[in-house]
Protein backbone atom coordinates (compact mmCIF):
# COMPACT_ATOMS: atom_id res chain seq x y z
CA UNK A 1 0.00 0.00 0.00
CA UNK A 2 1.75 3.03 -1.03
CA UNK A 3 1.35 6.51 -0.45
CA UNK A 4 -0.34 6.02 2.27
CA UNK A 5 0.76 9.19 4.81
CA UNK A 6 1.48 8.43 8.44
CA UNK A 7 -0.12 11.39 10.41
CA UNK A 8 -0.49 11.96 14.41
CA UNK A 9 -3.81 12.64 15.64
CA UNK A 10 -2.31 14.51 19.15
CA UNK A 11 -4.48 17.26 20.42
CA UNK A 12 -1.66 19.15 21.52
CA UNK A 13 -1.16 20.44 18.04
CA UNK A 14 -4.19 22.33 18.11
CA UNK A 15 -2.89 24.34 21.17
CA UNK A 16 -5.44 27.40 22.31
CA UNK A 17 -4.20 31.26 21.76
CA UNK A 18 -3.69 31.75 25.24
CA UNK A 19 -1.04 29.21 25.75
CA UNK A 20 1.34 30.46 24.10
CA UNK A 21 4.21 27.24 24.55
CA UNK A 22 6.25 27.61 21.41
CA UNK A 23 7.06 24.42 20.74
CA UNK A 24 3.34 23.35 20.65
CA UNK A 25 2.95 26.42 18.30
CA UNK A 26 5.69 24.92 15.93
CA UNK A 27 4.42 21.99 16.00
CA UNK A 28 0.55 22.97 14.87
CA UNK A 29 2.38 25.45 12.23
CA UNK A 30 3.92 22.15 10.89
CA UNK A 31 0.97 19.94 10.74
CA UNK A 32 -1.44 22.53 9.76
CA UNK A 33 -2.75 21.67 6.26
CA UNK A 34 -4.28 25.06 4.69
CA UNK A 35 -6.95 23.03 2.54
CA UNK A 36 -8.32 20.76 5.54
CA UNK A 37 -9.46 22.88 7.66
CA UNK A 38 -11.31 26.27 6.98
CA UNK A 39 -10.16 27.42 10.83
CA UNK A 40 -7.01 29.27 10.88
CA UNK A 41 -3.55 27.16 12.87
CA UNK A 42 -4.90 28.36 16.35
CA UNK A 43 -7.89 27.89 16.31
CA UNK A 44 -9.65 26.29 19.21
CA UNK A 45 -11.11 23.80 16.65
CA UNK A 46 -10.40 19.73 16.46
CA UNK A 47 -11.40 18.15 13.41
CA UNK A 48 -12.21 14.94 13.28
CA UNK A 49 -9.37 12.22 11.95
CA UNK A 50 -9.61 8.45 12.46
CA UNK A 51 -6.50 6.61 12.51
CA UNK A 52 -5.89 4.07 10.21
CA UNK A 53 -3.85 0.61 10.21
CA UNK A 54 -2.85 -1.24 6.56
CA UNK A 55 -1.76 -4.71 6.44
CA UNK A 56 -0.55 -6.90 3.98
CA UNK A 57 -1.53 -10.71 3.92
CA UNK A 58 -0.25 -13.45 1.45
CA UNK A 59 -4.06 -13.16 0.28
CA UNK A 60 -4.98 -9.86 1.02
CA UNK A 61 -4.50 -5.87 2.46
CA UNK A 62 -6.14 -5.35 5.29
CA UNK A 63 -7.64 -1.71 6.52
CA UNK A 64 -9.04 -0.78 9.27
CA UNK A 65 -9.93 2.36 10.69
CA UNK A 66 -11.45 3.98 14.07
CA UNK A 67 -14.94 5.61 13.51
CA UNK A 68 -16.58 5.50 16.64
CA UNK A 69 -19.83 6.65 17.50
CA UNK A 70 -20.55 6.95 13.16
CA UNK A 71 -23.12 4.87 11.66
CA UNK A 72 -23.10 2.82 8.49
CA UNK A 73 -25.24 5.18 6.19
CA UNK A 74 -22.60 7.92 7.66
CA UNK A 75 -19.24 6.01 5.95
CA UNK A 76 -18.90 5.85 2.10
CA UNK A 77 -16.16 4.13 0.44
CA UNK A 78 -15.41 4.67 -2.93
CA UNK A 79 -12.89 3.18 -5.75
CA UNK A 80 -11.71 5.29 -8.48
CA UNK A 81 -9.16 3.83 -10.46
CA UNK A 82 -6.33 2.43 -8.09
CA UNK A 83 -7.32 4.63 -5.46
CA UNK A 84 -9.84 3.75 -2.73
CA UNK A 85 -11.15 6.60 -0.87
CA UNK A 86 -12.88 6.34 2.68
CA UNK A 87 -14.83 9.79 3.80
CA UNK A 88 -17.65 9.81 6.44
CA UNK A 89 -19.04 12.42 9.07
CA UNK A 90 -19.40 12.24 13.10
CA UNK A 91 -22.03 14.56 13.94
CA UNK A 92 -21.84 16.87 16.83
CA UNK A 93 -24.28 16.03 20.03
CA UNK A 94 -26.85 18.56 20.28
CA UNK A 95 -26.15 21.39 23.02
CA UNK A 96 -29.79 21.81 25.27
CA UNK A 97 -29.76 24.74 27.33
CA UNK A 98 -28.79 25.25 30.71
CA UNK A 99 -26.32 22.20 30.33
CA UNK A 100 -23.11 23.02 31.92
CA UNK A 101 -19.90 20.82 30.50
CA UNK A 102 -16.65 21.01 32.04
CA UNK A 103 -14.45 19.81 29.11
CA UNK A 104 -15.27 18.69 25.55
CA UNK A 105 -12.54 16.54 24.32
CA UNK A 106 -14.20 14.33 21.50
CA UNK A 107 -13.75 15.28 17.73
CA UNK A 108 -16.68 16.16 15.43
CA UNK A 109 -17.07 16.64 11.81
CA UNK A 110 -15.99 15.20 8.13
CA UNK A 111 -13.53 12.98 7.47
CA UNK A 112 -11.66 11.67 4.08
CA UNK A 113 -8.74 9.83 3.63
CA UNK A 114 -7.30 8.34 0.00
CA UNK A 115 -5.15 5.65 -0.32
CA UNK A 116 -3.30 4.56 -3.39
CA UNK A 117 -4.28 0.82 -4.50
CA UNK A 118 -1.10 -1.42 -5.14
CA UNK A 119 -1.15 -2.76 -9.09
CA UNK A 120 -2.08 -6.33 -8.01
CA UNK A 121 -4.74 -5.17 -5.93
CA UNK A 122 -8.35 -6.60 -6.64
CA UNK A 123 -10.63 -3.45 -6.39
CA UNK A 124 -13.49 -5.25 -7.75
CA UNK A 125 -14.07 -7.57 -4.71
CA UNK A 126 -13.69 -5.35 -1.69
CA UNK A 127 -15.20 -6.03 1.33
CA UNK A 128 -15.79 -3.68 4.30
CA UNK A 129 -17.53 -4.11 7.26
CA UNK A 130 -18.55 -1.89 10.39
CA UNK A 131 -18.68 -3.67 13.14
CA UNK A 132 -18.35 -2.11 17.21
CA UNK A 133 -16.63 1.55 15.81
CA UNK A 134 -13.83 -0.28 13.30
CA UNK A 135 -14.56 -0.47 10.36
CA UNK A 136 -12.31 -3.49 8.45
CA UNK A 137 -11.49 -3.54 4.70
CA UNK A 138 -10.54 -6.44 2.92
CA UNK A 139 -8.86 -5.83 -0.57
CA UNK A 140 -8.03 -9.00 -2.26
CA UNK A 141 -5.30 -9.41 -4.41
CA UNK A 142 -5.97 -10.74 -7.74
CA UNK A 143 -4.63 -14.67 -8.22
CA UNK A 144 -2.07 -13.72 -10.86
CA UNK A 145 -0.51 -11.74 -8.05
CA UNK A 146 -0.35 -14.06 -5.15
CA UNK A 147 2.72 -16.15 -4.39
CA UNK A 148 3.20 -19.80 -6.00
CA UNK A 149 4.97 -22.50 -4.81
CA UNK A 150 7.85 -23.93 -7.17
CA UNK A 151 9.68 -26.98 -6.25
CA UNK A 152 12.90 -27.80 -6.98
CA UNK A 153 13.83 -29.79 -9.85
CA UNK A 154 10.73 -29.96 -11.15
CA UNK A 155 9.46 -33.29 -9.21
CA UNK A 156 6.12 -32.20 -7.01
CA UNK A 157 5.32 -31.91 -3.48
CA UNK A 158 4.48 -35.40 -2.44
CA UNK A 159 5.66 -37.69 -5.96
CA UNK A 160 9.24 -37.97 -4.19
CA UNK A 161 8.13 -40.98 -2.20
CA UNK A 162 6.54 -42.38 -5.45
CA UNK A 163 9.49 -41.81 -7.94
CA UNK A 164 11.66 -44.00 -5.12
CA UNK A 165 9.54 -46.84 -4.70
């Protein structure tokens, strides 16, 4: 799976105005990403970024990602070419007046995140499923791609004992 960007999800990026720790101001200058966010790089907001794991089987590349709390008709997964794109939305809870909430921590809004196919990948036959906030991605890989077994000398697993006797 190539191209796929490593990226940390730390709050501390998104340090407030007030605190003024340079290093954490660095750091959010860094990471911040002018066409992500509409907010400007100290802004009180936290968008919301799942984080993602990729694995490669002998059959298969695995992907799963973190969406809790986002329901199935809120995730859409798309294939375009070699690239498979994952974008969904956590909605915000509703605010009722007179409520009084001594921190907000959790993340709220869109998310989308691309990631570039490998040629032998079989984008046809994707499966995904949502299951307890991961969602799991099975890409196959087509059976022209998969490793075969050559033995040596061109005699077969298991006619050794045959050619012998």
């Amino acid at each position: 799976m190539a191209n796929l960007i490593r990226r940390e999800n730390r709050d501390v990026a998104r340090a407030a105005p007030r605190e003024l720790d340079p290093f954490r101001m660095m750091e959010a200058l860094l990471r911040w990403d002018p066409f992500r966010s509409e907010a400007g790089w100290m802004s009180d907001t936290v968008e919301f970024a799942p984080r993602f794991d990729v694995k490669e089987t002998k059959e298969a590349y695995l992907v799963k990602a973190d969406l809790p709390g986002i329901a199935d008709r809120d995730v859409d997964i798309t294939v375009t070419g070699n690239v498979l794109t994952i974008s969904g939305q956590r909605e915000e809870e509703r605010r009722e007046e007179g409520e009084r909430y001594y921190t907000t921590e959790r993340s709220y809004g869109r998310f989308s995140r691309s990631l570039s196919l490998p040629e032998g990948a079989d984008a046809d036959n994707v499966k995904a499923d949502l299951k307890d906030g991961v969602l799991t991605l099975q890409i196959p890989k087509r059976p022209e791609v998969q490793p075969k077994r050559i033995s040596l000398g061109g005699v077969a697993a298991g006619s050794e004992s045959k050619a012998k006797a």
